[in-house]
N, C-alpha and C. Protein backbone atom coordinates (compact mmCIF):
# COMPACT_ATOMS: atom_id res chain seq x y z
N UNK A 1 -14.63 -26.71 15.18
CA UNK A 1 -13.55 -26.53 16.12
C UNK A 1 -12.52 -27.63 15.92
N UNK A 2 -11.20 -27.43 16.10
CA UNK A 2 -10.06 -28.09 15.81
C UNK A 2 -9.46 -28.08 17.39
N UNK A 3 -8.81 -29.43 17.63
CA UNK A 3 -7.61 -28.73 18.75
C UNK A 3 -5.96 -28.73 18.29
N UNK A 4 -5.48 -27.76 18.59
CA UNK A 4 -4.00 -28.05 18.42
C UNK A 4 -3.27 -28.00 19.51
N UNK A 5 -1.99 -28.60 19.42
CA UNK A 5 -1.11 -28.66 20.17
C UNK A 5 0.07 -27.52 20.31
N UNK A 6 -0.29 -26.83 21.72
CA UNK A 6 0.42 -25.47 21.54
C UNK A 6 1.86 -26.00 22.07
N UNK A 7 2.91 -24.99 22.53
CA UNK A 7 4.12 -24.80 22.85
C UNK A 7 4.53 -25.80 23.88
N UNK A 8 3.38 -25.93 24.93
CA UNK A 8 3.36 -26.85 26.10
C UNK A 8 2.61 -28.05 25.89
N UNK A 9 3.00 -28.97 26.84
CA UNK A 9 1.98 -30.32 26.31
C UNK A 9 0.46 -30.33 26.35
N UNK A 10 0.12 -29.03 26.79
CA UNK A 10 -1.25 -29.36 27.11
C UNK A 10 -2.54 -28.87 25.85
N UNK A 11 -2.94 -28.90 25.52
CA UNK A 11 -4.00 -28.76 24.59
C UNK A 11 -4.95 -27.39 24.27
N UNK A 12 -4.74 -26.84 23.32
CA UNK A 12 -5.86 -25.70 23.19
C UNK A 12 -7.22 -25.67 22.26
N UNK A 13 -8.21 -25.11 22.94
CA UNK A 13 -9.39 -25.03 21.61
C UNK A 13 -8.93 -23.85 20.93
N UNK A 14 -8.68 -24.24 19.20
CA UNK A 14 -8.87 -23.28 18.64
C UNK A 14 -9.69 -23.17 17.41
N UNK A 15 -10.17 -22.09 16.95
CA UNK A 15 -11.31 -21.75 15.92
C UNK A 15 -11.11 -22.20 14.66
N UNK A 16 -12.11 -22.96 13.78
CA UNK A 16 -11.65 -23.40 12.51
C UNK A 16 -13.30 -23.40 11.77
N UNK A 17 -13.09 -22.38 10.84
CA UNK A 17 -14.37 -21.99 9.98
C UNK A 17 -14.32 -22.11 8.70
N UNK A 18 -14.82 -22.88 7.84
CA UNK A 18 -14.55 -22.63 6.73
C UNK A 18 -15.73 -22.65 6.01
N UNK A 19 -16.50 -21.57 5.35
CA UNK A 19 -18.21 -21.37 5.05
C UNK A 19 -18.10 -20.69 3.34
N UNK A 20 -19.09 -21.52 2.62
CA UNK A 20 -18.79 -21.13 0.96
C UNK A 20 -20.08 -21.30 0.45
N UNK A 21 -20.82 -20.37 -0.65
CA UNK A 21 -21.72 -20.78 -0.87
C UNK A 21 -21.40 -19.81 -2.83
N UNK A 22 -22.04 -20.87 -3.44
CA UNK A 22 -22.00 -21.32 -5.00
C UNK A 22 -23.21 -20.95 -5.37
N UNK A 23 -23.58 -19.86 -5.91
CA UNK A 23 -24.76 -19.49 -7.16
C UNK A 23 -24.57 -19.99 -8.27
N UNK A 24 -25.11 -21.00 -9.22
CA UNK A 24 -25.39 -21.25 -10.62
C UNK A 24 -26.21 -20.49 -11.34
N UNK A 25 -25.84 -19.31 -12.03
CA UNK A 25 -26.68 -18.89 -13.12
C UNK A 25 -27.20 -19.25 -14.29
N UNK A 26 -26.50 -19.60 -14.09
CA UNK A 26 -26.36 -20.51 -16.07
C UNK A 26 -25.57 -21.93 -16.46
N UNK A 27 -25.83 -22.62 -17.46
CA UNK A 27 -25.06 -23.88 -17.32
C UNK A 27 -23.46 -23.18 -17.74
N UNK A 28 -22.50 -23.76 -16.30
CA UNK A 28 -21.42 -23.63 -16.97
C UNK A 28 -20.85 -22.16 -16.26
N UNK A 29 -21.59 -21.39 -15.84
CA UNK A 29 -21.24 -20.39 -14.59
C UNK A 29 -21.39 -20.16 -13.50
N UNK A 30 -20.73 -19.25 -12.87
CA UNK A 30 -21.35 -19.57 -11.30
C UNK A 30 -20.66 -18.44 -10.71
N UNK A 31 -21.18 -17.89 -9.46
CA UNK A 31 -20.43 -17.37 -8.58
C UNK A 31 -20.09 -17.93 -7.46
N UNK A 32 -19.06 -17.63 -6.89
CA UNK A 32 -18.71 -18.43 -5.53
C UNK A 32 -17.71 -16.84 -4.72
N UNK A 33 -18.53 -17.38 -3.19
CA UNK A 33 -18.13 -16.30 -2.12
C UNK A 33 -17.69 -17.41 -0.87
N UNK A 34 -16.93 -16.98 -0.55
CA UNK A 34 -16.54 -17.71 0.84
C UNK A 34 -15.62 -16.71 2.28
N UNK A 35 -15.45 -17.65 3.13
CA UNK A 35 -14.74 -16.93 4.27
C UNK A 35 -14.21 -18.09 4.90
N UNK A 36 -12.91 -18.31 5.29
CA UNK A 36 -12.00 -19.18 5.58
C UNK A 36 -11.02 -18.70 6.91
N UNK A 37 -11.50 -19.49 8.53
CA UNK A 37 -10.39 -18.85 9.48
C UNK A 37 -9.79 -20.13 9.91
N UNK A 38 -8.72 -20.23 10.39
CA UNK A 38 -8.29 -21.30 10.38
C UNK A 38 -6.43 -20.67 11.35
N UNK A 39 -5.72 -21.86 12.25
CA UNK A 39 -4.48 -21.68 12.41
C UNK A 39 -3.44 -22.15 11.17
N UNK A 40 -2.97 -21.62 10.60
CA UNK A 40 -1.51 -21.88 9.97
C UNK A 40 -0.41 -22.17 9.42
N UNK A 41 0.43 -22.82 9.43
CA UNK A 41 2.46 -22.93 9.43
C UNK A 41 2.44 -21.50 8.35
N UNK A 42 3.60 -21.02 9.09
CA UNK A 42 4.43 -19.73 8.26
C UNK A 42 5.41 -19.74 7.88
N UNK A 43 5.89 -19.32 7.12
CA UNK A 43 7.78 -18.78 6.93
C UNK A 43 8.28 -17.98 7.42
N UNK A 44 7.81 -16.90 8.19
CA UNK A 44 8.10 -16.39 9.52
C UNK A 44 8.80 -16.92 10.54
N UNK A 45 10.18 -16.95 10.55
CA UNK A 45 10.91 -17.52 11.68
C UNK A 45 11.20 -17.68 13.40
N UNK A 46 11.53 -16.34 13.46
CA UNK A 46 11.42 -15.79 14.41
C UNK A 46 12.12 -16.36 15.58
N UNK A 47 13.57 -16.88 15.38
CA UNK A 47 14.17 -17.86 15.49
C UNK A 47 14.36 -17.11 17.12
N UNK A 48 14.39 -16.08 17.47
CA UNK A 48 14.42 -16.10 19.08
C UNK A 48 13.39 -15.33 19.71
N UNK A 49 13.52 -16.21 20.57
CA UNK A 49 11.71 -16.76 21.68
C UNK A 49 11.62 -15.16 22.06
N UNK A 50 10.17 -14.94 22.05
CA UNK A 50 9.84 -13.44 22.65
C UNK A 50 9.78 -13.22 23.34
N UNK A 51 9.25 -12.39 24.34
CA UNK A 51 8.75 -12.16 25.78
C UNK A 51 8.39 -13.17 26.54
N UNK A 52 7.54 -14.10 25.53
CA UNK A 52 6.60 -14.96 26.52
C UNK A 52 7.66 -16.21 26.47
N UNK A 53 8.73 -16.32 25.70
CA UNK A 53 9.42 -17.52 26.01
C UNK A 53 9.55 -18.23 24.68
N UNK A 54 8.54 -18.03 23.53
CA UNK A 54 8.33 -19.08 22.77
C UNK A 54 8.63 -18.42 21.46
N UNK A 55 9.36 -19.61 20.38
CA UNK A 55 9.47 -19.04 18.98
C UNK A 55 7.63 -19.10 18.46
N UNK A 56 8.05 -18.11 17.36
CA UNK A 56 6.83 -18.07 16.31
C UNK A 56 6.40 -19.41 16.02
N UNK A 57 5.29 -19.94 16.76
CA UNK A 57 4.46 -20.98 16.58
C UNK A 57 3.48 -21.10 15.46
N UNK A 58 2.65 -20.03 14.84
CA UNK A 58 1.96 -20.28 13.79
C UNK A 58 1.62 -19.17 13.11
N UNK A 59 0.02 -18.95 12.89
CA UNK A 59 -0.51 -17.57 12.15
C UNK A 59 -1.88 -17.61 12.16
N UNK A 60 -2.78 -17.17 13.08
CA UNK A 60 -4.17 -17.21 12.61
C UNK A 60 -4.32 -16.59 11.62
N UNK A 61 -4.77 -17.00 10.70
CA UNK A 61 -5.80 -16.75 9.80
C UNK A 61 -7.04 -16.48 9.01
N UNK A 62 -7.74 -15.32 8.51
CA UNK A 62 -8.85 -15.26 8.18
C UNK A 62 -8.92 -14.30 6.70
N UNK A 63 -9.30 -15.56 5.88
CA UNK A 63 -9.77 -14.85 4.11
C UNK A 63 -11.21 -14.74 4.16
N UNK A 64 -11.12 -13.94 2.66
CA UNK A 64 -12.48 -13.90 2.50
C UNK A 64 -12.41 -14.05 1.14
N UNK A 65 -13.01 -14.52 -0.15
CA UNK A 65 -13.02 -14.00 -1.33
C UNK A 65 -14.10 -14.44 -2.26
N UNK A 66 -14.23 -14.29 -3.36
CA UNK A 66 -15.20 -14.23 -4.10
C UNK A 66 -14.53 -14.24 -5.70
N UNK A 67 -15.06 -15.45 -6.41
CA UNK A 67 -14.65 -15.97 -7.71
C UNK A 67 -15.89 -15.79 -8.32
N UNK A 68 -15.86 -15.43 -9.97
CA UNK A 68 -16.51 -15.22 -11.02
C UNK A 68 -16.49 -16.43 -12.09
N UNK A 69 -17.06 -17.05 -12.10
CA UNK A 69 -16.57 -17.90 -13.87
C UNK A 69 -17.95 -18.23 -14.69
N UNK A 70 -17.28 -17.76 -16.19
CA UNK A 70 -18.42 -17.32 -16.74
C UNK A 70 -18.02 -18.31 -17.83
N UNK A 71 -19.30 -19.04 -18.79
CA UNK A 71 -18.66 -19.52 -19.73
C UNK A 71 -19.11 -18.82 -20.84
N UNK A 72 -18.17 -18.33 -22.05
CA UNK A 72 -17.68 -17.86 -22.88
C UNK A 72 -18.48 -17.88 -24.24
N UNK A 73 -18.30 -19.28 -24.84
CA UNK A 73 -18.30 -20.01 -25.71
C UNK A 73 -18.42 -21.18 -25.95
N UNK A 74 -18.92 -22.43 -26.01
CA UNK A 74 -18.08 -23.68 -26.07
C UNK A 74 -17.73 -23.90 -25.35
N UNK A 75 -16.96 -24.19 -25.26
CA UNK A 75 -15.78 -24.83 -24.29
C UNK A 75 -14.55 -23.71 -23.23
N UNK A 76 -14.88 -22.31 -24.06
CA UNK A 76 -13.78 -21.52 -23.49
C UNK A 76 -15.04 -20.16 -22.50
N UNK A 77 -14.04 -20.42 -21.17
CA UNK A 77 -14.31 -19.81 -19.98
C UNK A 77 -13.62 -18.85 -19.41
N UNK A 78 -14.20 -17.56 -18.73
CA UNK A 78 -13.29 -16.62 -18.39
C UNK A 78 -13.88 -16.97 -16.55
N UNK A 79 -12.94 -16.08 -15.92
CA UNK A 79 -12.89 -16.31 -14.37
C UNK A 79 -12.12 -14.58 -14.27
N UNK A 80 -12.24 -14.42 -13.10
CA UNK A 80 -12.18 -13.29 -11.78
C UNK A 80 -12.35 -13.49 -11.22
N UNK A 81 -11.00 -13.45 -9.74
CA UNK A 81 -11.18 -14.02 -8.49
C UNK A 81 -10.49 -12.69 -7.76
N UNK A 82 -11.50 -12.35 -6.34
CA UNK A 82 -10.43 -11.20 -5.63
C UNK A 82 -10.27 -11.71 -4.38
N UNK A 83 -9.25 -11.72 -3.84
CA UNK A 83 -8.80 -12.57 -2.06
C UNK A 83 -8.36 -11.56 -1.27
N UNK A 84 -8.82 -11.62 0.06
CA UNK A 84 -8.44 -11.00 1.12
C UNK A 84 -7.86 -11.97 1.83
N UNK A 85 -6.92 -11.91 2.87
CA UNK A 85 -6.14 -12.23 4.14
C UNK A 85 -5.48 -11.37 4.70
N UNK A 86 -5.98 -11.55 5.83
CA UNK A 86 -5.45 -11.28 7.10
C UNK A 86 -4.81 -12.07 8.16
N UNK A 87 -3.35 -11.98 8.42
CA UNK A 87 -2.92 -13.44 9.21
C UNK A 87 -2.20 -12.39 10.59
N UNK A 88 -2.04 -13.06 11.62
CA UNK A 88 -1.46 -12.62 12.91
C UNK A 88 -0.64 -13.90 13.56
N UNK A 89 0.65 -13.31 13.85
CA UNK A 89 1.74 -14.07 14.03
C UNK A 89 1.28 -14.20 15.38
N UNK A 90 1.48 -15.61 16.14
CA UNK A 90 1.40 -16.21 17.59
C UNK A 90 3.08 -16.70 17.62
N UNK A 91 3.62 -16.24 19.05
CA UNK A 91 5.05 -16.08 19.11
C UNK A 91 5.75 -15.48 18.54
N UNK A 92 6.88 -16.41 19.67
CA UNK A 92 8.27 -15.30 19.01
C UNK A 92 8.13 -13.84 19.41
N UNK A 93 9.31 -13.04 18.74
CA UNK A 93 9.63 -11.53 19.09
C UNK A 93 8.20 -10.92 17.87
N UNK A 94 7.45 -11.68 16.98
CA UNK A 94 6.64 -11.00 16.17
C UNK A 94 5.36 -11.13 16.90
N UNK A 95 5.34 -11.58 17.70
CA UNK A 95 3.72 -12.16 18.55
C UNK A 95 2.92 -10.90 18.13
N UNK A 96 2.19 -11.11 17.34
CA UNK A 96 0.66 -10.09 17.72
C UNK A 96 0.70 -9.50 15.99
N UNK A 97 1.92 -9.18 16.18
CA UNK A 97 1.95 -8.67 14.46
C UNK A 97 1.17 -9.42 12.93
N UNK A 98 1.51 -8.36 11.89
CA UNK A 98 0.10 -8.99 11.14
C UNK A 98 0.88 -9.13 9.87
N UNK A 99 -0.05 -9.28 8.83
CA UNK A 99 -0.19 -9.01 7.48
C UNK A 99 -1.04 -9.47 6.89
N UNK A 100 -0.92 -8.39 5.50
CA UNK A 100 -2.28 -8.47 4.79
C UNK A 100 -1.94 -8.93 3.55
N UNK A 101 -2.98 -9.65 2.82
CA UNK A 101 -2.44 -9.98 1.64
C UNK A 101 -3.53 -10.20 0.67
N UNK A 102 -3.10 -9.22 -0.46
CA UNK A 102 -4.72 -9.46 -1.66
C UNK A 102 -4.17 -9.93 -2.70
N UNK A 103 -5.44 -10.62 -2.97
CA UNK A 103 -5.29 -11.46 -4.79
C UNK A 103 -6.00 -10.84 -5.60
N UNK A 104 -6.20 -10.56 -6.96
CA UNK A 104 -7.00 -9.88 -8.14
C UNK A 104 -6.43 -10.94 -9.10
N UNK A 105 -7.21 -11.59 -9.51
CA UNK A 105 -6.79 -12.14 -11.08
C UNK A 105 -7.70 -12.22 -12.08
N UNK A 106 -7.36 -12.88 -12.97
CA UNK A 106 -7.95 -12.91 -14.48
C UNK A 106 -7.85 -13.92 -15.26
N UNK A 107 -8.55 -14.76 -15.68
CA UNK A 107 -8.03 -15.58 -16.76
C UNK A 107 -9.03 -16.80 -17.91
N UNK A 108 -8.68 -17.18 -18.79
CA UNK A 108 -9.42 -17.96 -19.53
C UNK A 108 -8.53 -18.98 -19.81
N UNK A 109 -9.69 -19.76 -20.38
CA UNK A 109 -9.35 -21.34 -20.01
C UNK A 109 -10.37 -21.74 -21.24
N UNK A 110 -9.51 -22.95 -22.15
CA UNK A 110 -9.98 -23.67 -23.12
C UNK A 110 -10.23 -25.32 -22.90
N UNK A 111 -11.18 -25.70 -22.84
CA UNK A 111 -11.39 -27.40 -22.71
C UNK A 111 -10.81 -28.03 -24.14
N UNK A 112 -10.00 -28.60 -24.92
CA UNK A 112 -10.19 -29.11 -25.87
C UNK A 112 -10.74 -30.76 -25.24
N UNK A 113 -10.81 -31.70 -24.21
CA UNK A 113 -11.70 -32.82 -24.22
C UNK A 113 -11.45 -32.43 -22.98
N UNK A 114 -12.46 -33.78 -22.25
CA UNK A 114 -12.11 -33.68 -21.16
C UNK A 114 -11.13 -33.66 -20.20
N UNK A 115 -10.08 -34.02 -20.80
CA UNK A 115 -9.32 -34.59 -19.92
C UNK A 115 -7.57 -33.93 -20.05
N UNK A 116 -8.22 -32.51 -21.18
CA UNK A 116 -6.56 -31.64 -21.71
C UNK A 116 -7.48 -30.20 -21.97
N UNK A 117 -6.57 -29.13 -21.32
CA UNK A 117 -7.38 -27.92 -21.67
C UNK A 117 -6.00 -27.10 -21.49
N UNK A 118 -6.28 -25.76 -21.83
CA UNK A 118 -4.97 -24.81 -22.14
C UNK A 118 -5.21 -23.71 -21.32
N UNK A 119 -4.72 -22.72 -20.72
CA UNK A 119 -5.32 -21.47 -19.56
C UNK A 119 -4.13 -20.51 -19.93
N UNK A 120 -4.64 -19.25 -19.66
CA UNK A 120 -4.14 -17.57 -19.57
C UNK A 120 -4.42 -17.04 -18.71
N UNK A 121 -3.59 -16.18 -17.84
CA UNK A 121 -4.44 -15.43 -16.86
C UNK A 121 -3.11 -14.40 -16.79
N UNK A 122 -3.80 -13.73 -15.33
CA UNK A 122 -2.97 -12.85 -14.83
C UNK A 122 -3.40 -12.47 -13.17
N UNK A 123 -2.52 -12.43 -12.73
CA UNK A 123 -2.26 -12.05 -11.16
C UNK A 123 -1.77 -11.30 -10.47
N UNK A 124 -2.38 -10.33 -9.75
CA UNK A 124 -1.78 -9.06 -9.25
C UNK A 124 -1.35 -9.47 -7.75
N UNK A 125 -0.78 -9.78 -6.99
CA UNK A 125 -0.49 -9.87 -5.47
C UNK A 125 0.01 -9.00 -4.79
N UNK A 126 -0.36 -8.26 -3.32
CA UNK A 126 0.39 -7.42 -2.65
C UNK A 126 0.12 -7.75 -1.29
N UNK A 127 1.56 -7.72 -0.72
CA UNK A 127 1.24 -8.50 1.10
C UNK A 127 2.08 -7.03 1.49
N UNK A 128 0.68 -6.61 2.48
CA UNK A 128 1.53 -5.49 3.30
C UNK A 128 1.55 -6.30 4.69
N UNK A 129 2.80 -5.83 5.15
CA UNK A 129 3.42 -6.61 6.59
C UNK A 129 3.58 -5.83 7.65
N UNK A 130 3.40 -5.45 8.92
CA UNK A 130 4.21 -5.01 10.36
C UNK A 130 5.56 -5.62 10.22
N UNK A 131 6.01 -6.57 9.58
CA UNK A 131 7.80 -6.57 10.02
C UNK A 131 8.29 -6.73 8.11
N UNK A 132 9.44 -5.79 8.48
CA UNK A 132 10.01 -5.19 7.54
C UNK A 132 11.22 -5.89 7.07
N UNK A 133 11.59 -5.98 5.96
CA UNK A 133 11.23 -6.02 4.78
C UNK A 133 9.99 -6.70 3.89
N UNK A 134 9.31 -7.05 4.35
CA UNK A 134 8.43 -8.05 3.64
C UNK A 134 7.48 -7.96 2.99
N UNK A 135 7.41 -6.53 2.67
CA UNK A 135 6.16 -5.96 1.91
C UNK A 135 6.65 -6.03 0.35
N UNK A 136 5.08 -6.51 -0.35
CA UNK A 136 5.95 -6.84 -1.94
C UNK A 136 4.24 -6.34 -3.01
N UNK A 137 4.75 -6.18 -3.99
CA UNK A 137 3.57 -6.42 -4.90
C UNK A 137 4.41 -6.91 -6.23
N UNK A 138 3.71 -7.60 -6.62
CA UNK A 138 3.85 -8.99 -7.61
C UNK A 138 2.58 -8.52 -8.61
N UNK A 139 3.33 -9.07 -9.51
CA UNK A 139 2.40 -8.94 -11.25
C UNK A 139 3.03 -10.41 -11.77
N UNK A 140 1.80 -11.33 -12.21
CA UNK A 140 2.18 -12.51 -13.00
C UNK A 140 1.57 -12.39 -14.12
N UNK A 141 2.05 -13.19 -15.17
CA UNK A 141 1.40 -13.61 -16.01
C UNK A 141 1.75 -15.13 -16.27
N UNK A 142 0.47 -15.53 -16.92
CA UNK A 142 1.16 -17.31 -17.38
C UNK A 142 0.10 -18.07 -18.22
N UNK A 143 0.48 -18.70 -18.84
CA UNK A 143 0.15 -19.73 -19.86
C UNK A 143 0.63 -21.76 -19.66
N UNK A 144 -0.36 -21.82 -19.93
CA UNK A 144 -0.14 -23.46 -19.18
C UNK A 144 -1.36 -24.11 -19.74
N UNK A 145 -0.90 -25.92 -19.82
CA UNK A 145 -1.46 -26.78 -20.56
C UNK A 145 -2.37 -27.48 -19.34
N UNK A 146 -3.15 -28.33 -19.21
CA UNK A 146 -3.71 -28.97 -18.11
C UNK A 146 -4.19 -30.37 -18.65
N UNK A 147 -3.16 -31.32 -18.02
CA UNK A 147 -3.84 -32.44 -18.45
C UNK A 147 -4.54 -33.55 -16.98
N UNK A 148 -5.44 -33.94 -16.81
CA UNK A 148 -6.52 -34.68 -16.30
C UNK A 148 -6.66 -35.99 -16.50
N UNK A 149 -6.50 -37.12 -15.69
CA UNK A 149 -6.87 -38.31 -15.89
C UNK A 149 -8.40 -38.83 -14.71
């Protein structure tokens, strides 16, 4: 449990979970599942106060997801990760409203030492929303160096 500081000076309990648990199959793989609830900050504005008086104060939140990483070869590793969220706007004219938002990705990853490795992947994203325009789906791709000290 967390407390935050709501709209007024006075203090609220609110819920903060964050629970993960890691299978090792093999040296060098693993699965990992988790579930994450937690309050917030948004980009959701909501610049005039709703019913109840107050701008968009935050976003509860609750993910869930589950990562794959397998090693390959050597040094080179593949991964699959899929994410759920679900967030609900507190305040403002959006009070109560939601959105959803999933991750799917893909990618491999080369160690050349410890401390420099090279990665590929790919990323599918789609946030469906109650307030409009804001619904999107996204396709990435990318390539990138990683250096470690």
């Amino acid at each position: 449990m967390a407390w935050c500081s709501g709209w007024s000076s006075t203090h609220a309990l609110s819920p903060y979970v964050d629970a993960s648990l890691t299978w090792t199959y093999m040296s060098g793989s693993y699965i990992q599942g988790g579930v994450k609830h937690e309050h917030s900050a948004t980009d959701v504005v909501g610049a005039l106060p709703g019913a109840n008086g107050r701008p968009v104060l935050d976003a509860e939140d609750t993910a869930a997801y589950v990562s794959v990483n397998q090693k390959v070869a050597g040094n080179l590793t593949a991964g699959v990760l899929g994410q759920f969220q679900h967030s609900a706007f507190n305040g403002g004219t959006v009070n109560g409203q939601s959105e959803d938002f999933f991750i799917l990705g893909v990618n491999m990853a080369y160690r050349f030492t410890q401390y420099f490795g090279a990665e590929v992947g790919y990323n599918w994203n789609k946030l469906v929303s109650d307030i409009s325009p804001r619904d999107y789906t996204r396709n990435m791709v990318y390539v990138g160096v990683r250096a470690t000290y």
